[in-house]
C-alpha atoms as a PDB file:
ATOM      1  CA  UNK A   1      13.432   3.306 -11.529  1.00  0.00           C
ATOM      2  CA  UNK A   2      13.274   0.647  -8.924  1.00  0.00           C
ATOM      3  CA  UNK A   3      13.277  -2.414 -11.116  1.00  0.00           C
ATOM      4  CA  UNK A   4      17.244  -0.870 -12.283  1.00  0.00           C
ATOM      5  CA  UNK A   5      18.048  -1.317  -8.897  1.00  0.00           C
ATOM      6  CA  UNK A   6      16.537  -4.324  -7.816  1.00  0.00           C
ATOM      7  CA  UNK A   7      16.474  -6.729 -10.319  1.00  0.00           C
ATOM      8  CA  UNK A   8      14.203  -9.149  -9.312  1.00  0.00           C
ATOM      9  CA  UNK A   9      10.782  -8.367 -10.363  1.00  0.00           C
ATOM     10  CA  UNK A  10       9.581 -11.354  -7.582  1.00  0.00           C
ATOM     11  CA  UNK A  11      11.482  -9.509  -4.915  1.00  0.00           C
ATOM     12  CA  UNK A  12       9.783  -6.075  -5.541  1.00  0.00           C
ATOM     13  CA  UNK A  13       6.288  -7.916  -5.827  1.00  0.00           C
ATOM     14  CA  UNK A  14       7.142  -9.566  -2.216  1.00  0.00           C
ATOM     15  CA  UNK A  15       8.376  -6.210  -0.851  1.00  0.00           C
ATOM     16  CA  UNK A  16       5.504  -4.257  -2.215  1.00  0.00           C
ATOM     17  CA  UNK A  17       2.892  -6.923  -0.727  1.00  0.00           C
ATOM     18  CA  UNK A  18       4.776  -6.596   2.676  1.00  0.00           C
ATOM     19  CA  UNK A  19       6.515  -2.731   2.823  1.00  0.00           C
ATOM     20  CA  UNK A  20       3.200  -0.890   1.561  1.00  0.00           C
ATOM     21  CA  UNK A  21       0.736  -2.012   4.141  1.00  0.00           C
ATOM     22  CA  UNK A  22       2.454  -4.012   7.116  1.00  0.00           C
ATOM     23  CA  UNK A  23      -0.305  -5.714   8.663  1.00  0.00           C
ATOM     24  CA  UNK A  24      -0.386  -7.882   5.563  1.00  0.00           C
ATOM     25  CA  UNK A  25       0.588 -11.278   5.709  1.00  0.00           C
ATOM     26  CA  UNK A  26       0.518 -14.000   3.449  1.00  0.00           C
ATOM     27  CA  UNK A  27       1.809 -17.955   3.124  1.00  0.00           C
ATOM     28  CA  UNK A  28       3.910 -18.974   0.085  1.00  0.00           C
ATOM     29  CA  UNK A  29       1.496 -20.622  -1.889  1.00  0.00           C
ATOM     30  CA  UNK A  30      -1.021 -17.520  -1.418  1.00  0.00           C
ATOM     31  CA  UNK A  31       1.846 -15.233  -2.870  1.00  0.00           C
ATOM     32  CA  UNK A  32       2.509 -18.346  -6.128  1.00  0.00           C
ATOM     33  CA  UNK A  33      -1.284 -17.348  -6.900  1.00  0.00           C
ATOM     34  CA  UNK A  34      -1.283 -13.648  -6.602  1.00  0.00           C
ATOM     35  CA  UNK A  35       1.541 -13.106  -8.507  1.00  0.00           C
ATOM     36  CA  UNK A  36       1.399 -15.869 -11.292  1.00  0.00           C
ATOM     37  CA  UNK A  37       5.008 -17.421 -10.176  1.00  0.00           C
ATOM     38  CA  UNK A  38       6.494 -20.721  -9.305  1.00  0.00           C
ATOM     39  CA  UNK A  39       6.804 -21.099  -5.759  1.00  0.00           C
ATOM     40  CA  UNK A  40      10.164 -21.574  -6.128  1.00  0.00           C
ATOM     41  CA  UNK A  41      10.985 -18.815  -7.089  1.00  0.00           C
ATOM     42  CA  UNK A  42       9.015 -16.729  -4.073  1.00  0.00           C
ATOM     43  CA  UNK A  43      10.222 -18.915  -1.713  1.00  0.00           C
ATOM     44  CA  UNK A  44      14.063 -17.983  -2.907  1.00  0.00           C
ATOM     45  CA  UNK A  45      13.071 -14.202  -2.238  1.00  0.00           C
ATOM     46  CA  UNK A  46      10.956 -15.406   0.756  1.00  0.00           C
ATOM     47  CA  UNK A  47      14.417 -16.483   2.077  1.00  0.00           C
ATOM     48  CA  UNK A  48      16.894 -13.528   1.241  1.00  0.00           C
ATOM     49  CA  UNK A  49      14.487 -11.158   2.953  1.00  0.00           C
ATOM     50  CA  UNK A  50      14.416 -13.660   5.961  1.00  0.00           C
ATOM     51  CA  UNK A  51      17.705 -14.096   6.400  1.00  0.00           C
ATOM     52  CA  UNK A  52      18.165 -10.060   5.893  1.00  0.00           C
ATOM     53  CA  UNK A  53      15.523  -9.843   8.708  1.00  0.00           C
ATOM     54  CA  UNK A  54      13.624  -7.719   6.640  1.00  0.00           C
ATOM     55  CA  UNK A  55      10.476 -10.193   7.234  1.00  0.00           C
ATOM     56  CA  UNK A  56       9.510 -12.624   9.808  1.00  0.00           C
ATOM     57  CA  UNK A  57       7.677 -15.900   9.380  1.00  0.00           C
ATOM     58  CA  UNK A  58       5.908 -17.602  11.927  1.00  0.00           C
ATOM     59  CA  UNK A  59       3.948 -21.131  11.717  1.00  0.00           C
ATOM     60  CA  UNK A  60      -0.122 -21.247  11.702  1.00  0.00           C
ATOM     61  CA  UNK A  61      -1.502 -24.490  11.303  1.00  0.00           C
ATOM     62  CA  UNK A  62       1.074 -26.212   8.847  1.00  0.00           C
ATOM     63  CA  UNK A  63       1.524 -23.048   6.638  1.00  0.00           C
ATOM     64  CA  UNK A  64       4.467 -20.205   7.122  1.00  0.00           C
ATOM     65  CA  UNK A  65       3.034 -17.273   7.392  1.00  0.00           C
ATOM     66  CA  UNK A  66       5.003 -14.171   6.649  1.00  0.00           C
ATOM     67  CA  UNK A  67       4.972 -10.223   7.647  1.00  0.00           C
ATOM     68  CA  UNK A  68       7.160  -7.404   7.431  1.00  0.00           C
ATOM     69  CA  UNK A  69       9.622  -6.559  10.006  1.00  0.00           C
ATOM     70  CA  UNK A  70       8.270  -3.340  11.443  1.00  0.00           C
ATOM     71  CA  UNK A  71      11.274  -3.141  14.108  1.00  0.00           C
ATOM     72  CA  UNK A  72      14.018  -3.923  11.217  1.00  0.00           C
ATOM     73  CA  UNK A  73      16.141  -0.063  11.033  1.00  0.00           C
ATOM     74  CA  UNK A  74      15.087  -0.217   7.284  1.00  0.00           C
ATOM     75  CA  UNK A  75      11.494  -0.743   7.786  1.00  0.00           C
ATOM     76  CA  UNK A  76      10.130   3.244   7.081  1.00  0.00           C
ATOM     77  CA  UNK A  77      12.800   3.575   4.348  1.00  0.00           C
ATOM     78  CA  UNK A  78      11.789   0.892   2.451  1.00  0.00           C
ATOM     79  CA  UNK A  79       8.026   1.314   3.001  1.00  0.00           C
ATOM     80  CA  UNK A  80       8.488   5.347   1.946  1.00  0.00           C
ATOM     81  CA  UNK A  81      10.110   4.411  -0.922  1.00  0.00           C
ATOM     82  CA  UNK A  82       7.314   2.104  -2.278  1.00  0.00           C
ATOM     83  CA  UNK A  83       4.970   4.369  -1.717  1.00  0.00           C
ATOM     84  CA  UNK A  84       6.780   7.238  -3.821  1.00  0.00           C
ATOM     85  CA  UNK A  85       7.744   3.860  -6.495  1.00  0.00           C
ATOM     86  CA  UNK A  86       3.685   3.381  -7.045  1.00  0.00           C
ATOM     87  CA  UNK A  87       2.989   7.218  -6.727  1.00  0.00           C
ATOM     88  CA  UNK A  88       0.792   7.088  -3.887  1.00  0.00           C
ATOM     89  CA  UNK A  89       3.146   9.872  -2.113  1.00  0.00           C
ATOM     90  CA  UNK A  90       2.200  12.482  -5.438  1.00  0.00           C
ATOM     91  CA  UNK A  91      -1.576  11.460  -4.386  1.00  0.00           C
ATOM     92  CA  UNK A  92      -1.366  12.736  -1.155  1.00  0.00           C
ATOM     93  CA  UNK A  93       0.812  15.610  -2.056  1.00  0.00           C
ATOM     94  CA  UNK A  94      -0.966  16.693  -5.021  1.00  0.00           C
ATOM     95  CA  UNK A  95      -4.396  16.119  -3.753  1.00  0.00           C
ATOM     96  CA  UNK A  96      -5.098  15.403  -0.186  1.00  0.00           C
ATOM     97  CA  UNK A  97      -3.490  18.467   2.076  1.00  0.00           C
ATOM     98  CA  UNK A  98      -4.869  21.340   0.268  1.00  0.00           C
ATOM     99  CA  UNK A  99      -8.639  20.411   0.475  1.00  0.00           C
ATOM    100  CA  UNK A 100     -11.765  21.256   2.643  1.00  0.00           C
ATOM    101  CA  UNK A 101     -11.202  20.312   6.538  1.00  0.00           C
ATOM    102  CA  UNK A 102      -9.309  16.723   5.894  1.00  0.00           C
ATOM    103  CA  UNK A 103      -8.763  14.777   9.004  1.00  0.00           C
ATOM    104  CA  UNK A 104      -7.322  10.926   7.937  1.00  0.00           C
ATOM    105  CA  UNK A 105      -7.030   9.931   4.289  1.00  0.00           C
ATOM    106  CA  UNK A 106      -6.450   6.314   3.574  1.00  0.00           C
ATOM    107  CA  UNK A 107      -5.627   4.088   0.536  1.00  0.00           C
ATOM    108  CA  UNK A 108      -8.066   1.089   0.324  1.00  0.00           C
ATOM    109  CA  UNK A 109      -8.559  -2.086  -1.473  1.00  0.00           C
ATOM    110  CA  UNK A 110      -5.626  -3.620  -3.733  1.00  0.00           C
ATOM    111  CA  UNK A 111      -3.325  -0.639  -3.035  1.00  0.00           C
ATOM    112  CA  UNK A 112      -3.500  -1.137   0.178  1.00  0.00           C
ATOM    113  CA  UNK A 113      -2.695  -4.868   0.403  1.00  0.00           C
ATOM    114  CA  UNK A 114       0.230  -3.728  -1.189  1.00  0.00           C
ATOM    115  CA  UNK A 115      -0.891  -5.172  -5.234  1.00  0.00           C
ATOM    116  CA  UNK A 116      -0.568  -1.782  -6.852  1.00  0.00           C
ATOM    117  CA  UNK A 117      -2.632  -1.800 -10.219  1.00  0.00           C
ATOM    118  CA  UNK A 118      -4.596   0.447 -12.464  1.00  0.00           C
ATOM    119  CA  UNK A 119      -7.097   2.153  -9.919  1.00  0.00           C
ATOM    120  CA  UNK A 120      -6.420   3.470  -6.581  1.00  0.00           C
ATOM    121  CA  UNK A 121      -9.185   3.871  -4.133  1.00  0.00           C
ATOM    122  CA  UNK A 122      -9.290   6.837  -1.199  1.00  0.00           C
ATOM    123  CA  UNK A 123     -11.439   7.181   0.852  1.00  0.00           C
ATOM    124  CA  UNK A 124     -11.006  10.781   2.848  1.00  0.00           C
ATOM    125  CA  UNK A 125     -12.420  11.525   6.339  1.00  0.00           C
ATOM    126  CA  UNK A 126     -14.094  15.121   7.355  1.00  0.00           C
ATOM    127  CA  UNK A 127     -16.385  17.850   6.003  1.00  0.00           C
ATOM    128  CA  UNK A 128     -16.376  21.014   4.042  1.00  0.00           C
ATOM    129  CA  UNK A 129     -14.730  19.414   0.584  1.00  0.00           C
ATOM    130  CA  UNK A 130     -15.055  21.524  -2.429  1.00  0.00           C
ATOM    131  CA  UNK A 131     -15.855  18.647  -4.755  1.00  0.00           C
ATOM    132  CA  UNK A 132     -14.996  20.494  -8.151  1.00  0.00           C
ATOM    133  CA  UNK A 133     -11.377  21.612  -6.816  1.00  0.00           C
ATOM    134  CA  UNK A 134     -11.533  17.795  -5.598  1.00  0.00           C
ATOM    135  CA  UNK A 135     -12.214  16.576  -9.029  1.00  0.00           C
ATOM    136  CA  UNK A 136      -9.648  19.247 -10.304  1.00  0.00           C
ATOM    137  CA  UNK A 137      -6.782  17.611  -8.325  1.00  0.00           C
ATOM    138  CA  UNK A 138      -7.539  14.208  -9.031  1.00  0.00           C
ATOM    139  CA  UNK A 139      -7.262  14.978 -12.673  1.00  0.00           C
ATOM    140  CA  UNK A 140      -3.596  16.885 -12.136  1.00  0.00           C
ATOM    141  CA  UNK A 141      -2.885  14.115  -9.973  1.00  0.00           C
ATOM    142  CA  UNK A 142      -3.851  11.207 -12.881  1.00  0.00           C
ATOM    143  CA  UNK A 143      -1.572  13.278 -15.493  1.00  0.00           C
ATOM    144  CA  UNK A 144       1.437  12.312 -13.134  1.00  0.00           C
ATOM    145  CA  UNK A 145       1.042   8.833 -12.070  1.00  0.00           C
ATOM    146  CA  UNK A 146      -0.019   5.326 -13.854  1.00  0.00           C
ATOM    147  CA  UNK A 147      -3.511   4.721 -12.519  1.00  0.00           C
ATOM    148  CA  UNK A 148      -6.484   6.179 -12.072  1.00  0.00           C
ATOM    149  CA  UNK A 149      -7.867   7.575  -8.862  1.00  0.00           C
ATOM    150  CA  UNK A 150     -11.106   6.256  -7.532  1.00  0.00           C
ATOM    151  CA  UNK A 151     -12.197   8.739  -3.906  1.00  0.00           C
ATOM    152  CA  UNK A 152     -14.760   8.850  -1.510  1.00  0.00           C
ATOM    153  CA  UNK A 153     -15.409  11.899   0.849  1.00  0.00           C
ATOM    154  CA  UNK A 154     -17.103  10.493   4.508  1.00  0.00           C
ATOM    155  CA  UNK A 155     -17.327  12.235   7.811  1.00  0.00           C
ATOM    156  CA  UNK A 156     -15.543  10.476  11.088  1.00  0.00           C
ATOM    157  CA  UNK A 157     -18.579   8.768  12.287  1.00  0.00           C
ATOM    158  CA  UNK A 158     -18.680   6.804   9.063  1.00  0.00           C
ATOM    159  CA  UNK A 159     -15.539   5.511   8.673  1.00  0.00           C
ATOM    160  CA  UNK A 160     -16.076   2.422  10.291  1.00  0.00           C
ATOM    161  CA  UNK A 161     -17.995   1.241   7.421  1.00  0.00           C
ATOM    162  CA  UNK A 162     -15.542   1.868   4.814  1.00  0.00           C
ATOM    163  CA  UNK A 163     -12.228   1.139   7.202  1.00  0.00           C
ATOM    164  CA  UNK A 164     -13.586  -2.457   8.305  1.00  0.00           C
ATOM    165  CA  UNK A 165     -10.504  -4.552   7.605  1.00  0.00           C
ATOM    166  CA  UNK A 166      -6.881  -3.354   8.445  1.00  0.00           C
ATOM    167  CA  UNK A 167      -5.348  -5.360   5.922  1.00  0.00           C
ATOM    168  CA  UNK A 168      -7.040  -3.924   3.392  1.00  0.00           C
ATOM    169  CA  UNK A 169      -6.433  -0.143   3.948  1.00  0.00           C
ATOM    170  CA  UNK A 170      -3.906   2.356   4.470  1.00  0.00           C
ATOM    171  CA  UNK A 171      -3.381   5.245   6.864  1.00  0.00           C
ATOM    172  CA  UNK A 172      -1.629   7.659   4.037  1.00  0.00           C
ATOM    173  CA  UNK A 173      -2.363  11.027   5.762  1.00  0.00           C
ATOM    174  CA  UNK A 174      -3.690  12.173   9.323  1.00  0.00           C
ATOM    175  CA  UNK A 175      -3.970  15.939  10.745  1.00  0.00           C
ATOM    176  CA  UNK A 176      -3.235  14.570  14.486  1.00  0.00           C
END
């Protein structure tokens, strides 16, 4: 549904890469790589979204360097409906509120740095999951979306070994 209303399959790539996690940032020729485009025709999206102020670009040593706006008025709109566009928003729904005592649930890996593809990993933080109901709800929850659901369950004191890199997951669900 999104690509009838934007057009542009580069500008949904960039906003995706951006909107979905925004402590992601990336350079122009780093974004011609990951996405198998010209740079041209990034740097044309680069530069509506810029001049819309929905991302900011700073200079690092030679290279641009770009980031969502997370103070643009559009910012949680846009990232909400990305997340609903890949399905992570039936995930959660579906599968992470109605199990064991679930404290923080977060989207890692390619998800995360906002290159949806054909496995999503989660890892889940607490205790007391019922693993078969788990398994039960990620099976509902693969009927309704395009990819398949990789999870992990860990208690709080280790999450720092799975949640090492901010840029590379996503806070999707917290009890506090």
């Amino acid at each position: 549904m999104l690509d009838s209303l934007i057009t542009s399959k580069t500008r949904i790539k960039v906003l995706m890469k951006f909107f979905i996690n925004s402590d992601t940032t990336a350079y122009l020729r780093n974004l011609a790589s990951e996405f198998g485009e010209s740079t041209n025709g990034i740097r044309l999206e680069l530069n509506r979204l810029e001049e819309a102020k929905l991302i900011e670009a700073k200079t690092v040593q030679n290279k641009k360097v770009y980031r969502a706006n997370t103070n643009h008025p559009y910012f949680g709109d846009i990232h909400h409906l990305l997340l609903k566009y890949v399905g992570i928003d039936q995930v959660v729904d579906e599968l992470i509120k109605r199990i064991g005592h679930l404290e923080k649930a977060f989207v890692i890996n390619d998800f995360a740095q906002g290159k949806p593809g054909k496995i999503i990993d989660l890892v889940l933080v607490g205790s007391g999951f019922n693993i078969t109901y788990l398994n039960k709800l990620v099976q509902k929850a693969e009927g309704n979306v395009s990819f398949k659901i990789r999870y992990i369950t860990v208690e709080t004191g280790a999450l720092p070994q799975y949640i090492q890199d901010k840029t590379k997951s996503l806070l999707v669900w917290s009890a506090v």
